[in-house]
C-alpha atoms as a PDB file:
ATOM      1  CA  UNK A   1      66.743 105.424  99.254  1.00  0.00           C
ATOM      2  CA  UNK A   2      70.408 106.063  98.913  1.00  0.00           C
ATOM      3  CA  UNK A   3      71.043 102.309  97.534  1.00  0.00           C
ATOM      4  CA  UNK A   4      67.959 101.527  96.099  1.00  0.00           C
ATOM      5  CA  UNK A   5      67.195 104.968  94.362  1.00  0.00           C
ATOM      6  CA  UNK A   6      65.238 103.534  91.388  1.00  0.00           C
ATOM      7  CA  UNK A   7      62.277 102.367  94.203  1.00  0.00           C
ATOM      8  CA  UNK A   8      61.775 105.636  95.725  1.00  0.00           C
ATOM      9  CA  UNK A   9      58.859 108.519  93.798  1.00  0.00           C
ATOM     10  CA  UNK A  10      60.914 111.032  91.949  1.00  0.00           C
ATOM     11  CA  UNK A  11      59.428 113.518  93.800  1.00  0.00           C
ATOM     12  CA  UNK A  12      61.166 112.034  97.095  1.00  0.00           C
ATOM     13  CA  UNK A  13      63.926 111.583  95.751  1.00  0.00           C
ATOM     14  CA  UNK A  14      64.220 114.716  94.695  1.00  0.00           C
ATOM     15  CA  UNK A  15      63.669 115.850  98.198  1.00  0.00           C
ATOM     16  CA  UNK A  16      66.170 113.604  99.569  1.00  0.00           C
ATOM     17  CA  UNK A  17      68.908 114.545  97.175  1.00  0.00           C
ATOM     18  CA  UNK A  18      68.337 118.072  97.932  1.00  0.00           C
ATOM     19  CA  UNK A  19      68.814 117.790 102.106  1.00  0.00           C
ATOM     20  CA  UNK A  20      71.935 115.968 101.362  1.00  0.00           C
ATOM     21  CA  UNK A  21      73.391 119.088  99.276  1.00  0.00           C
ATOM     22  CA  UNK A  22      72.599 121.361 101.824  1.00  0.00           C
ATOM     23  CA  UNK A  23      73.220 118.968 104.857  1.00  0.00           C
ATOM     24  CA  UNK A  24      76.904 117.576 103.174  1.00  0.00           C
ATOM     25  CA  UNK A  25      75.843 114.208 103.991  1.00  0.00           C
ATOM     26  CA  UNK A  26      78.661 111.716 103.841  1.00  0.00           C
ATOM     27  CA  UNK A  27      77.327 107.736 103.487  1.00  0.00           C
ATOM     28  CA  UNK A  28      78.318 105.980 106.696  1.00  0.00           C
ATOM     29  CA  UNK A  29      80.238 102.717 105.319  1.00  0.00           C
ATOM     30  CA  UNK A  30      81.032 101.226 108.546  1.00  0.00           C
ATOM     31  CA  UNK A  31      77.483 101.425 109.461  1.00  0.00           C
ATOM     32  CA  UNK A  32      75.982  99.691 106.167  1.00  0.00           C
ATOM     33  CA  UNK A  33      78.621  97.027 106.447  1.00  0.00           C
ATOM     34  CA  UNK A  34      78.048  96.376 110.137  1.00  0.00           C
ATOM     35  CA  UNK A  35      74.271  95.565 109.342  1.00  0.00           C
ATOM     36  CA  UNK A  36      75.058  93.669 106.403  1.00  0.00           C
ATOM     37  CA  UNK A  37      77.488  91.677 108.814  1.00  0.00           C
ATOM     38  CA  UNK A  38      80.723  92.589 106.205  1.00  0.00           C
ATOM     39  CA  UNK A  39      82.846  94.333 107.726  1.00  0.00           C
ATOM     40  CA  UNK A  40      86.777  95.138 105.833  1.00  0.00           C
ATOM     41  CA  UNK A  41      88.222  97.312 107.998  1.00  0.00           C
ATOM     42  CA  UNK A  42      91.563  96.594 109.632  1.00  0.00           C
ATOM     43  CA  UNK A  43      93.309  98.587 112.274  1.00  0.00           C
ATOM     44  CA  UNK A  44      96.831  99.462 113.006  1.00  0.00           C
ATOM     45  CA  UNK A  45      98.468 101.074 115.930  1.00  0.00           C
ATOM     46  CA  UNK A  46     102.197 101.582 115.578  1.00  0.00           C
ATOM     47  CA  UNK A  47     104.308 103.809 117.683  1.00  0.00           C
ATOM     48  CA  UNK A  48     105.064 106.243 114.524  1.00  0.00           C
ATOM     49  CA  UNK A  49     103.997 106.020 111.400  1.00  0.00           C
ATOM     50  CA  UNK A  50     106.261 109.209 110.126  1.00  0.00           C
ATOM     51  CA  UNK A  51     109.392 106.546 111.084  1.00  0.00           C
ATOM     52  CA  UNK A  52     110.458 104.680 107.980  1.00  0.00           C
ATOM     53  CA  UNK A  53     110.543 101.444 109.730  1.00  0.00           C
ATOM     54  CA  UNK A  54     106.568 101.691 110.636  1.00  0.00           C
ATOM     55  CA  UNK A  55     105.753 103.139 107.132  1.00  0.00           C
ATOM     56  CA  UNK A  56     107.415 100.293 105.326  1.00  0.00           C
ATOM     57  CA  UNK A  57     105.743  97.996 108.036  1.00  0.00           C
ATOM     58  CA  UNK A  58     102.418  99.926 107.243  1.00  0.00           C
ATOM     59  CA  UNK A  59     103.216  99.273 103.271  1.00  0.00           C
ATOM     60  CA  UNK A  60     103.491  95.846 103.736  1.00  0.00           C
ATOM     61  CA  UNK A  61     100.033  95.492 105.494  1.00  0.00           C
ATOM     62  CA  UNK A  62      98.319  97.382 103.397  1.00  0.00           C
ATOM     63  CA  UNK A  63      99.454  95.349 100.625  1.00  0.00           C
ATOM     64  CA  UNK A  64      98.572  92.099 101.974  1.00  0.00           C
ATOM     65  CA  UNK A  65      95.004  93.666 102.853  1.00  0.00           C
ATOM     66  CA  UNK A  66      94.554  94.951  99.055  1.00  0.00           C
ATOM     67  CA  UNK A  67      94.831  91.474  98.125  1.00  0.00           C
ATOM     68  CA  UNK A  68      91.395  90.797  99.740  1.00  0.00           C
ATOM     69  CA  UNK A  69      89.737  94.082  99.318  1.00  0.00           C
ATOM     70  CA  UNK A  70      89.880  95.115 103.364  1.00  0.00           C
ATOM     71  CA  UNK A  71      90.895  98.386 104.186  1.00  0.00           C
ATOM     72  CA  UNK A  72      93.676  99.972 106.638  1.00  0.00           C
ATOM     73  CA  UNK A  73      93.440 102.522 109.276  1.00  0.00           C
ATOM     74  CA  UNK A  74      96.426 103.263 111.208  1.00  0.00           C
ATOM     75  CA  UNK A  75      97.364 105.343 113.925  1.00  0.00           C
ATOM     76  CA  UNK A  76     100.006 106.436 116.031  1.00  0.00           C
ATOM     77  CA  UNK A  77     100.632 105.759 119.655  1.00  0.00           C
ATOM     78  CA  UNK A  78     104.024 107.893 119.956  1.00  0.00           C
ATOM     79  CA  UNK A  79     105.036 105.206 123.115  1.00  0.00           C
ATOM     80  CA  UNK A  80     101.735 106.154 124.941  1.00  0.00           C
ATOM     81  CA  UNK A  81      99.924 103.284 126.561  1.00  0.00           C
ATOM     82  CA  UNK A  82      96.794 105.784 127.056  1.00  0.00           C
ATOM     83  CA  UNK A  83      96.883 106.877 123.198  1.00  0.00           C
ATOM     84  CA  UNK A  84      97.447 103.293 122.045  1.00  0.00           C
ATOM     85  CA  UNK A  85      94.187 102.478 124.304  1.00  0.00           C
ATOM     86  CA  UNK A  86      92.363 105.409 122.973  1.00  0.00           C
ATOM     87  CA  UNK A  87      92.771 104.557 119.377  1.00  0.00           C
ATOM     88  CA  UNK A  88      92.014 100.841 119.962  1.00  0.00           C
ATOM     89  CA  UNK A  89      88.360 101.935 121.394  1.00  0.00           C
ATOM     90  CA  UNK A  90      87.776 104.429 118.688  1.00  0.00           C
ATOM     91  CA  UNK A  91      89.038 101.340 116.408  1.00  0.00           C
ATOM     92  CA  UNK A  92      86.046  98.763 117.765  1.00  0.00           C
ATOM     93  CA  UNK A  93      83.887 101.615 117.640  1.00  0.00           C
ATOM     94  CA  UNK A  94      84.641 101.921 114.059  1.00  0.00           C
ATOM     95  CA  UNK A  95      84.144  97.990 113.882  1.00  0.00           C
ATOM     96  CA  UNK A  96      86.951  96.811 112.796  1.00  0.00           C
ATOM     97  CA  UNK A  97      87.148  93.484 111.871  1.00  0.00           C
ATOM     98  CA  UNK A  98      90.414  93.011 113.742  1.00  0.00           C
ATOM     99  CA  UNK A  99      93.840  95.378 115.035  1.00  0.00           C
ATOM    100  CA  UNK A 100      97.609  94.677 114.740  1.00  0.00           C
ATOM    101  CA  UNK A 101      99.261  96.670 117.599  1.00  0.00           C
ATOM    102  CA  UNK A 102     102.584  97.285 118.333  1.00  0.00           C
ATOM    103  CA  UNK A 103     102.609  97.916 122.097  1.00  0.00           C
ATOM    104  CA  UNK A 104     103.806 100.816 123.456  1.00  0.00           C
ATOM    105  CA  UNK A 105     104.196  98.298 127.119  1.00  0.00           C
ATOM    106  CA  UNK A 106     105.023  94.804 128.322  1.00  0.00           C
ATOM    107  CA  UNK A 107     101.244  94.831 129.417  1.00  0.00           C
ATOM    108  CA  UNK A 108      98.726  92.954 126.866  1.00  0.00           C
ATOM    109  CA  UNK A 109      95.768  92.553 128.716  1.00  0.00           C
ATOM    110  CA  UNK A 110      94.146  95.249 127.009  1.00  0.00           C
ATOM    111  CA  UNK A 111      94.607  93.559 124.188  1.00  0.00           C
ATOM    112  CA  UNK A 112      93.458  90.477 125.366  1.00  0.00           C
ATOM    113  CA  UNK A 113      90.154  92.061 126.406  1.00  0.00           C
ATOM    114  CA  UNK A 114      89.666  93.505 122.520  1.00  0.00           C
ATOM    115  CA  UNK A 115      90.223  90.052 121.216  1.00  0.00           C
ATOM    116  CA  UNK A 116      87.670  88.779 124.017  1.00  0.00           C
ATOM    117  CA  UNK A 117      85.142  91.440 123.195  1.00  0.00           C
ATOM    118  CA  UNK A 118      85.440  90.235 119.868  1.00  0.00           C
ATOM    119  CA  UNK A 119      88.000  91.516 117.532  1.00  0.00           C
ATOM    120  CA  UNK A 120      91.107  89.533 116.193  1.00  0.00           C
ATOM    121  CA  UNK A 121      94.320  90.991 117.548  1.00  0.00           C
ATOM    122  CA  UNK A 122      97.945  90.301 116.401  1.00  0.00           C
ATOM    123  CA  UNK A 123     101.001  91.939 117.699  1.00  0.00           C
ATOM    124  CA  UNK A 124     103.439  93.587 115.505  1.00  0.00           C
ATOM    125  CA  UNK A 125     107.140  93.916 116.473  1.00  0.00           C
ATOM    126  CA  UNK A 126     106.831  92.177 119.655  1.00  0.00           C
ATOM    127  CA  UNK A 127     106.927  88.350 120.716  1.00  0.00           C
ATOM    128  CA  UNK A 128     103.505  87.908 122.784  1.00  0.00           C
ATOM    129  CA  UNK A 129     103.962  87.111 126.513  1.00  0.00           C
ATOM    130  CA  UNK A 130     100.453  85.400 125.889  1.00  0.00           C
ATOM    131  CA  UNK A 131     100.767  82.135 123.857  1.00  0.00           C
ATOM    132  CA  UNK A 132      96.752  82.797 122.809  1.00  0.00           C
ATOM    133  CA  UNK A 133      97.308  85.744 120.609  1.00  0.00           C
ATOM    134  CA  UNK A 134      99.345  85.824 117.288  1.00  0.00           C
ATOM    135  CA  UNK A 135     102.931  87.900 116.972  1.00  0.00           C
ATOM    136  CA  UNK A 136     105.483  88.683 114.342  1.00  0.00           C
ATOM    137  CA  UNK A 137     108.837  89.955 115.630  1.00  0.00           C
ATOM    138  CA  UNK A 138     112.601  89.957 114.347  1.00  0.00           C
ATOM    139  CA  UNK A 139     115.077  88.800 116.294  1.00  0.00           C
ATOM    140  CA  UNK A 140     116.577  91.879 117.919  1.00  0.00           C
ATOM    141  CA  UNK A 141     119.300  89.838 119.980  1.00  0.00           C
ATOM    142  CA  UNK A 142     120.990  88.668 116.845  1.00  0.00           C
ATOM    143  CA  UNK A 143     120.581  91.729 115.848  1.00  0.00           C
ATOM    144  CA  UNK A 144     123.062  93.188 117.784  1.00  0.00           C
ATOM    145  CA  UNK A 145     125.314  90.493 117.740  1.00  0.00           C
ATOM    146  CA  UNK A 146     126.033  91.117 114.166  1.00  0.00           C
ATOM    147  CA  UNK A 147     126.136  94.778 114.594  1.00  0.00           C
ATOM    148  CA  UNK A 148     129.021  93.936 117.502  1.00  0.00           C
ATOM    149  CA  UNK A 149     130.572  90.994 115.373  1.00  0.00           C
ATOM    150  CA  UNK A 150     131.212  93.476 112.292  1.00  0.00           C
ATOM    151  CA  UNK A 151     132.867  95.977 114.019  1.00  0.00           C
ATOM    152  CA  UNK A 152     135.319  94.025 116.286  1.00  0.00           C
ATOM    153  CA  UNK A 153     136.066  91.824 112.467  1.00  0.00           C
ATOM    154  CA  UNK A 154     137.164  95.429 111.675  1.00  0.00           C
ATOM    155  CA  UNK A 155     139.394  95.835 114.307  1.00  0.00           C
ATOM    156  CA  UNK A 156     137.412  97.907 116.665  1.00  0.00           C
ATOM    157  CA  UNK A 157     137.584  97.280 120.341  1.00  0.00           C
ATOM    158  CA  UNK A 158     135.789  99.324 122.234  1.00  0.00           C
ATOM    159  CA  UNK A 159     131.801 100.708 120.539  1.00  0.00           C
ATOM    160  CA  UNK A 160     129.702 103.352 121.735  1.00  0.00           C
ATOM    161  CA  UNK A 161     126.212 102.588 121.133  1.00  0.00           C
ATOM    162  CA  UNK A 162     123.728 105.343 120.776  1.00  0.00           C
ATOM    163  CA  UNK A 163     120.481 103.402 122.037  1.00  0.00           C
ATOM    164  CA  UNK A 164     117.364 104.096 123.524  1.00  0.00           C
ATOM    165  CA  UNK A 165     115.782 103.061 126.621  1.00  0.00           C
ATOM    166  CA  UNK A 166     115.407  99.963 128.027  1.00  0.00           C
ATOM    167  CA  UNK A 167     111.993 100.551 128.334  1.00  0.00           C
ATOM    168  CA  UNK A 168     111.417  99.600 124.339  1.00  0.00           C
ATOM    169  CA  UNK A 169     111.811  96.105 124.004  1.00  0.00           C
ATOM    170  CA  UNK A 170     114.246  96.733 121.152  1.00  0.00           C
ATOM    171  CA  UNK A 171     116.506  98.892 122.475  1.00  0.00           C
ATOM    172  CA  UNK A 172     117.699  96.388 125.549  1.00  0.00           C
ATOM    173  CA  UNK A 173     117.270  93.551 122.813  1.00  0.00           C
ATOM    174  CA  UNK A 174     119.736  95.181 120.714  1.00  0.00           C
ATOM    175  CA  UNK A 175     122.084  95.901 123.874  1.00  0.00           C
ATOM    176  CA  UNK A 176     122.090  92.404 124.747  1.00  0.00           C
ATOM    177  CA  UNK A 177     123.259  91.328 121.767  1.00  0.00           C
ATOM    178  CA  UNK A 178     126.367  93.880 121.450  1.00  0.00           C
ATOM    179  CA  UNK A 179     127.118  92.589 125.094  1.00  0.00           C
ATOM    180  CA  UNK A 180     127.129  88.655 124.032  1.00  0.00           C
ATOM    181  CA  UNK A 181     129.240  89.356 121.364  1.00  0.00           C
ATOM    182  CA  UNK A 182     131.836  91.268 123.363  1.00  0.00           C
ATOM    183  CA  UNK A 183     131.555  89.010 125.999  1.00  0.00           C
ATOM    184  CA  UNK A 184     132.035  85.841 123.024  1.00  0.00           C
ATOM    185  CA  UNK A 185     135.292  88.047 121.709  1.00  0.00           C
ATOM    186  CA  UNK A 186     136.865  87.776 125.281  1.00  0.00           C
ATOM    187  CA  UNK A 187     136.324  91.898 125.924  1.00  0.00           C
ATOM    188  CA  UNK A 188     134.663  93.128 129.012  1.00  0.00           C
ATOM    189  CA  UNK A 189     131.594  94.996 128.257  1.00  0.00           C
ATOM    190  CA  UNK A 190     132.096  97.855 131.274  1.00  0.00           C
ATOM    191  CA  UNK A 191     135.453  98.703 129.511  1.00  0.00           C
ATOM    192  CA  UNK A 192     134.679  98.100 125.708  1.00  0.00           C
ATOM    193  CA  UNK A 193     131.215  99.240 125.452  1.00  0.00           C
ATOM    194  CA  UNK A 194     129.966 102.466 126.088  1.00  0.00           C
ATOM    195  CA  UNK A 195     126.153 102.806 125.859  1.00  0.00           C
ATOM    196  CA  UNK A 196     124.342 106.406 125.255  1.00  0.00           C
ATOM    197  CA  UNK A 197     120.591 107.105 125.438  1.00  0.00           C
ATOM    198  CA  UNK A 198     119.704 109.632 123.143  1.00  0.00           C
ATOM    199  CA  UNK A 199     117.105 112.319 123.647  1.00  0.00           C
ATOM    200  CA  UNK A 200     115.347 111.161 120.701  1.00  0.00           C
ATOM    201  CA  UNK A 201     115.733 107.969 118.295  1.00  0.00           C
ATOM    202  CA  UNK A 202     115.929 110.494 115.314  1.00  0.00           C
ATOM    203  CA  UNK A 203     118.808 112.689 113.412  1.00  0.00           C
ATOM    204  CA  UNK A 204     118.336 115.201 116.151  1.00  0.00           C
ATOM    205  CA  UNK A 205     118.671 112.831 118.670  1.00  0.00           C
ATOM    206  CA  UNK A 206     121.788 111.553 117.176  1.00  0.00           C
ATOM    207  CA  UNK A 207     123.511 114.365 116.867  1.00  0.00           C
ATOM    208  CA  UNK A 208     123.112 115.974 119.875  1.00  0.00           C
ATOM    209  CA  UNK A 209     124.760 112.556 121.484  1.00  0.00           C
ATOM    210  CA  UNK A 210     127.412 112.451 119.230  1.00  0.00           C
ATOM    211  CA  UNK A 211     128.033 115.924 119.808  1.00  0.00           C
ATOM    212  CA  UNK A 212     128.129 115.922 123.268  1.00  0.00           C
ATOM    213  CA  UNK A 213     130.589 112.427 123.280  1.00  0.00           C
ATOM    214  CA  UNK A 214     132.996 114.631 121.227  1.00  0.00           C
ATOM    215  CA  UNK A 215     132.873 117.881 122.489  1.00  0.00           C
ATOM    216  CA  UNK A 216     133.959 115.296 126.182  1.00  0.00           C
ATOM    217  CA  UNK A 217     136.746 114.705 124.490  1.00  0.00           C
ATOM    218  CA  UNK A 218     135.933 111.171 124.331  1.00  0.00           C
ATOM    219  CA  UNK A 219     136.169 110.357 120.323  1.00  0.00           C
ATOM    220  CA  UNK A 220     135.580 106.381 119.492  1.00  0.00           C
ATOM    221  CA  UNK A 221     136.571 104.595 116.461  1.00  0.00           C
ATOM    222  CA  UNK A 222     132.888 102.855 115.951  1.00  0.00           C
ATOM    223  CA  UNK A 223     129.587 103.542 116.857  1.00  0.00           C
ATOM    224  CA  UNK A 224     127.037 101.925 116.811  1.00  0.00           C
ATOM    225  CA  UNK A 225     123.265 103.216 115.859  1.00  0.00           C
ATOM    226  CA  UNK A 226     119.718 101.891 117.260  1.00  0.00           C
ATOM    227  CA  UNK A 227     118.059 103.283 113.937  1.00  0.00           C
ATOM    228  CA  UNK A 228     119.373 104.598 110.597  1.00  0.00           C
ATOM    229  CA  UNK A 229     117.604 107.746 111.628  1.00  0.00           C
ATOM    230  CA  UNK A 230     119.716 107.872 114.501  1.00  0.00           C
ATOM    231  CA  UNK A 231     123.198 106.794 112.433  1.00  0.00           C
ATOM    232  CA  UNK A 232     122.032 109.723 109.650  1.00  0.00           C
ATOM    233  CA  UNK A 233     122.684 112.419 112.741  1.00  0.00           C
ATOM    234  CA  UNK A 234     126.009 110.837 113.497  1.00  0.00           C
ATOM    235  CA  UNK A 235     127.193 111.158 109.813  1.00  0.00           C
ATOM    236  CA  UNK A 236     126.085 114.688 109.432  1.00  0.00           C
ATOM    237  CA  UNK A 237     128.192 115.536 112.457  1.00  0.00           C
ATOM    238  CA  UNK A 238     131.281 113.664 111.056  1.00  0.00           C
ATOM    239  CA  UNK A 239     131.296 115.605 108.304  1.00  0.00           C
ATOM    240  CA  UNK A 240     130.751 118.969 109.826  1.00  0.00           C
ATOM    241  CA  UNK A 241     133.548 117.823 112.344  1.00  0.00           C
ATOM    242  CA  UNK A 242     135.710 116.767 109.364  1.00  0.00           C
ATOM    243  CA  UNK A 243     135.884 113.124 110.889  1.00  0.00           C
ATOM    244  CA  UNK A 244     136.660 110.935 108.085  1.00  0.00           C
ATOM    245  CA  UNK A 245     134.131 107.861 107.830  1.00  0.00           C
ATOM    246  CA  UNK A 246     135.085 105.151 107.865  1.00  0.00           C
ATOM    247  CA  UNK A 247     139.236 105.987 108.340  1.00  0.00           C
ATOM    248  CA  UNK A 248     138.462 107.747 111.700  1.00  0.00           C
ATOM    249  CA  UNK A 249     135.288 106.665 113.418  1.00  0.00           C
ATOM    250  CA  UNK A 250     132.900 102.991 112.029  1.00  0.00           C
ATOM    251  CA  UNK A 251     129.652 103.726 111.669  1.00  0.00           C
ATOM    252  CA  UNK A 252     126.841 101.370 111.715  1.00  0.00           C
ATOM    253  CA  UNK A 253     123.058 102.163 111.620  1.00  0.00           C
ATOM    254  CA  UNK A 254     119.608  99.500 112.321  1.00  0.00           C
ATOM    255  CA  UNK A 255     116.697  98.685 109.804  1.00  0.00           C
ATOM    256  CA  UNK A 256     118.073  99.866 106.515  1.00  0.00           C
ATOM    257  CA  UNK A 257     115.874 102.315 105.401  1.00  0.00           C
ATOM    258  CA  UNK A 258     115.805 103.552 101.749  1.00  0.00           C
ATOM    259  CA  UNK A 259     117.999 106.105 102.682  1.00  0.00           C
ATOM    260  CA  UNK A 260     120.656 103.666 103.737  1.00  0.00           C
ATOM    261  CA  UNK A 261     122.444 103.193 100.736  1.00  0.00           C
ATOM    262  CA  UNK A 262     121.760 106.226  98.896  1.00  0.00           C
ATOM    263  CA  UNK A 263     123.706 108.594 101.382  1.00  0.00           C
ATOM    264  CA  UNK A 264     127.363 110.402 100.407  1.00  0.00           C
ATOM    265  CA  UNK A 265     129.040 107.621 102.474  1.00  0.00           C
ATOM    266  CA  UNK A 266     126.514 104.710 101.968  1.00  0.00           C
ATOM    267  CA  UNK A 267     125.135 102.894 105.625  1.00  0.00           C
ATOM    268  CA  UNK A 268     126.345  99.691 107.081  1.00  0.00           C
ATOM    269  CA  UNK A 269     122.536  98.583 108.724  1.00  0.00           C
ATOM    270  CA  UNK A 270     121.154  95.746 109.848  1.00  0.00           C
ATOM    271  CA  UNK A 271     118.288  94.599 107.867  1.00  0.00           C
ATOM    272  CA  UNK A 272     114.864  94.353 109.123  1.00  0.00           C
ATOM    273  CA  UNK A 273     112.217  92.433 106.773  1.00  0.00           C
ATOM    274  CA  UNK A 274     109.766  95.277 107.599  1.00  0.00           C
ATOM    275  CA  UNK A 275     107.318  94.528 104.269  1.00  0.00           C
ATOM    276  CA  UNK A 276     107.526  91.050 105.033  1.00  0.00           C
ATOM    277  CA  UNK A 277     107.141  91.408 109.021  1.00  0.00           C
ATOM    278  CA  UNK A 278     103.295  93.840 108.329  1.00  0.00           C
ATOM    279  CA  UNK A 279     102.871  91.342 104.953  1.00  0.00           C
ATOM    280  CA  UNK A 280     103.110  88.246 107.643  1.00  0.00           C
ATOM    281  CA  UNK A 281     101.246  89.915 110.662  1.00  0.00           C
ATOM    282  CA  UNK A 282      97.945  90.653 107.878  1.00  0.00           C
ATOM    283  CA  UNK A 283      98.461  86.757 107.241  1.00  0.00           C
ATOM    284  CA  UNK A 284      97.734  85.818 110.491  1.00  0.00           C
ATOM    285  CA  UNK A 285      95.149  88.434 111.339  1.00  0.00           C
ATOM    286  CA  UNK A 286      93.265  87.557 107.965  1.00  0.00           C
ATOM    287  CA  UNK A 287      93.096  83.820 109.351  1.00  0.00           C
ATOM    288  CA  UNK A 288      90.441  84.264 111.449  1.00  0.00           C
ATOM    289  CA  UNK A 289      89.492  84.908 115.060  1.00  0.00           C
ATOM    290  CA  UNK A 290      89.381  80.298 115.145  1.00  0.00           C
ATOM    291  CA  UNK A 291      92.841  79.992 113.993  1.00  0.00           C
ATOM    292  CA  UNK A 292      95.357  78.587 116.099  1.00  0.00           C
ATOM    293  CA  UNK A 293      97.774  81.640 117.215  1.00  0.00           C
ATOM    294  CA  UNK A 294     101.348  81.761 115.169  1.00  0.00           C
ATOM    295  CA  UNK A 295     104.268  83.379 116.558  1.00  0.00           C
ATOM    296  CA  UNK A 296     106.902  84.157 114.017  1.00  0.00           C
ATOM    297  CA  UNK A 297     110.058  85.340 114.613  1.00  0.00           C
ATOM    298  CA  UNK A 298     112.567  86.620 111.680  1.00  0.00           C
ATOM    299  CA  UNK A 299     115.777  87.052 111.481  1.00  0.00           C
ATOM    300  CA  UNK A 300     117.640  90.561 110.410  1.00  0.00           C
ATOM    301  CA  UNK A 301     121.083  90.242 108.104  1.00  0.00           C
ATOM    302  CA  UNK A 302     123.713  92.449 107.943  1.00  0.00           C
ATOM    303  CA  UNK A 303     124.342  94.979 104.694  1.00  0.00           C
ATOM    304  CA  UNK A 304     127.561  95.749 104.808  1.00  0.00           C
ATOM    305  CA  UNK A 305     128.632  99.631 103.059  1.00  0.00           C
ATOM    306  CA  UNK A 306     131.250 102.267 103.120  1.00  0.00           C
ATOM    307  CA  UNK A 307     130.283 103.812 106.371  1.00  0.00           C
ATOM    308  CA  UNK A 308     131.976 100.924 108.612  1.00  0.00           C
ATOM    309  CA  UNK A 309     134.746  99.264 105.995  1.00  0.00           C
ATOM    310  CA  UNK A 310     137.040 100.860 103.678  1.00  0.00           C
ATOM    311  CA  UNK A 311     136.237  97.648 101.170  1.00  0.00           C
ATOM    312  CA  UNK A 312     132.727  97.152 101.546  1.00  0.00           C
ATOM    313  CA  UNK A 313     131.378  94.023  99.200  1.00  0.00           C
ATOM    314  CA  UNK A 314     130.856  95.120  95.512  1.00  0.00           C
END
C-alpha cells in the first residue's frame, strides 16, 4: 500500500494512513531494498570518528559514495576488538552491501569471515596481513623518518617523542622511523631519543606528558608529536610555561589537521592524504566483491611551519 497507494480502496487507505499516525511508523529502507536485491548501504568502523584524522577519512568516503548514490554508516570502535565486532554484525544485519574497517588488532579473520559470509571488506589505515582482501594505508615508517630528518636538519640532537603504544600499528611505525633516521645520522637511539606514552593521544594526553617531562627537570629542545591533537597540548603548555617555540623547544605534530596551520605559532605536521586515503578505500570497495584485491600504500610529506624553524618556507 505504502508504494503503490493509488491501487489500494480509499477507504483502506484511509485506514492504513491512520495506524501509521498513531503507530509512528517509520518505512524500513533496508528491508525494501534487500527484497528488491539493491542494496546502497556502506559501513564504516573507525577507531574515532570525533578525531580529525577519521572525520576527514570519513569525508572522503562519503564523498566517493555520493558519487554513486550509496549511503554511509559509520561507527566507532574506540580500540575495542569486541565493539568493532559488535558493530560489524549489527552492520550485515543492516545489509550492507560491504564495510571498510580500520582494525582495532593485528587479527583479520573476523573480517575474513564477513567477506566470506558475503559482504565486501576493505581495510582502512592498515596494510592487510591477508593478500585476499583490499587495504589503503600511508606509509607510517617514512613518516617518521621525516619527522626525525627535520629536526636533526635543525640542529636538534636528542627528540622526545610523545607516542602511543606499540600496540597501534602506527605508533611503533612512526617509532621506527625516528629510530632509522637517528641511527642513518650516526646518533644512538638509547641516548638521543627519548620515547613517552601518553595517557591519551589527545591535548590532554599531551599535556599531562609534557608536563610531567618538565616538571623532571628534563626540558628537550624538540619534540616530537604522534598526532596534532597530541602536539596542540604541548603548545598550550609552552606557552603557559613561557617556553618560547620554536627558540627554546621544536615542535612537530602528525596528520595536519585543519587546525595545523591556523594556530598562534602555526604546526610543523606530517601530512596524511586522509580524503584521498577514505576517497581510495570507497574505490576499491565499490569494485565489487570479483575484483582482484588492491593494496595501496601512500606516502605522507612534510609541511614545514613556525613551530619547529624560525624561517619556515613562505
Amino acid at each position: 500500500m505504502l508504494n503503490r497507494p493509488d491501487r489500494v480502496l480509499p477507504g483502506t487507505r484511509g485506514r492504513v494512513q491512520a495506524a501509521i499516525s498513531e503507530l509512528s511508523f517509520v518505512r524500513n529502507g533496508s528491508a525494501r531494498q534487500l527484497r528488491a536485491g539493491t542494496i546502497t548501504t556502506i559501513g564504516a568502523v573507525v577507531l574515532d570518528i570525533a578525531k580529525p584524522f577519521f572525520t576527514n577519512m570519513a569525508r572522503g568516503i562519503q564523498e566517493r559514495l555520493d558519487q554513486r548514490d550509496f549511503t554511509l554508516m559509520v561507527a566507532s570502535s574506540d580500540d575495542d576488538p569486541d565493539r568493532e565486532q559488535r558493530y560489524l554484525r549489527l552492520f550485515e544485519e543492516h545489509g550492507v552491501q560491504g564495510v571498510m574497517v580500520v582494525p582495532a588488532t593485528d587479527d583479520i579473520e573476523h573480517l575474513l569471515a564477513v567477506r566470506r559470509r558475503g559482504t565486501g571488506v576493505v581495510l582502512l589505515d592498515r596494510p592487510s596481513s591477508d593478500p585476499s582482501i583490499s587495504s589503503v594505508a600511508v606509509d607510517d615508517v617514512r613518516g617518521g623518518e621525516l619527522a626525525a630528518r627535520h629536526l636533526l636538519d635543525e640542529g636538534h640532537t636528542r627528540i622526545v617523542f610523545l607516542n602511543g603504544p606499540h600496540t597501534i600499528r602506527q605508533c611503533a611505525d612512526r617509532y621506527e622511523g625516528v629510530v632509522k633516521e637517528l641511527v642513518a645520522a650516526g646518533l644512538d637511539p638509547a641516548t638521543a631519543l627519548v620515547e613517552i606514552t601518553v595517557s591519551s593521544l589527545n591535548a590532554e594526553g599531551g599535556e599531562a606528558a609534557i608536563r610531567g617531562l618538565l616538571e623532571s627537570g628534563d626540558r628537550p629542545t624538540a619534540v616530537f608529536c604522534v598526532n596534532d591533537l597530541v602536539a596542540l597540548g604541548v603548545l598550550r603548555t609552552m606557552r603557559t610555561e613561557n617556553i618560547a617555540v620554536p627558540a627554546d623547544v621544536a615542535v612537530v605534530g602528525y596528520d595536519d589537521v585543519a587546525f595545523a596551520a591556523e594556530l598562534s605559532t602555526p604546526l610543523t605536521s606530517v601530512r596524511q592524504p586522509t580524503h584521498e586515503l577514505g576517497a581510495r578505500a570507497a574505490d576499491l570497495l565499490l569494485n565489487g566483491p570479483d575484483a582482484p584485491a588492491e593494496h595501496v600504500m601512500f606516502q605522507p610529506t612534510l609541511v614545514v611551519r613556525a613551530s619547529s624553524t624560525p624561517t619556515p618556507p613562505q
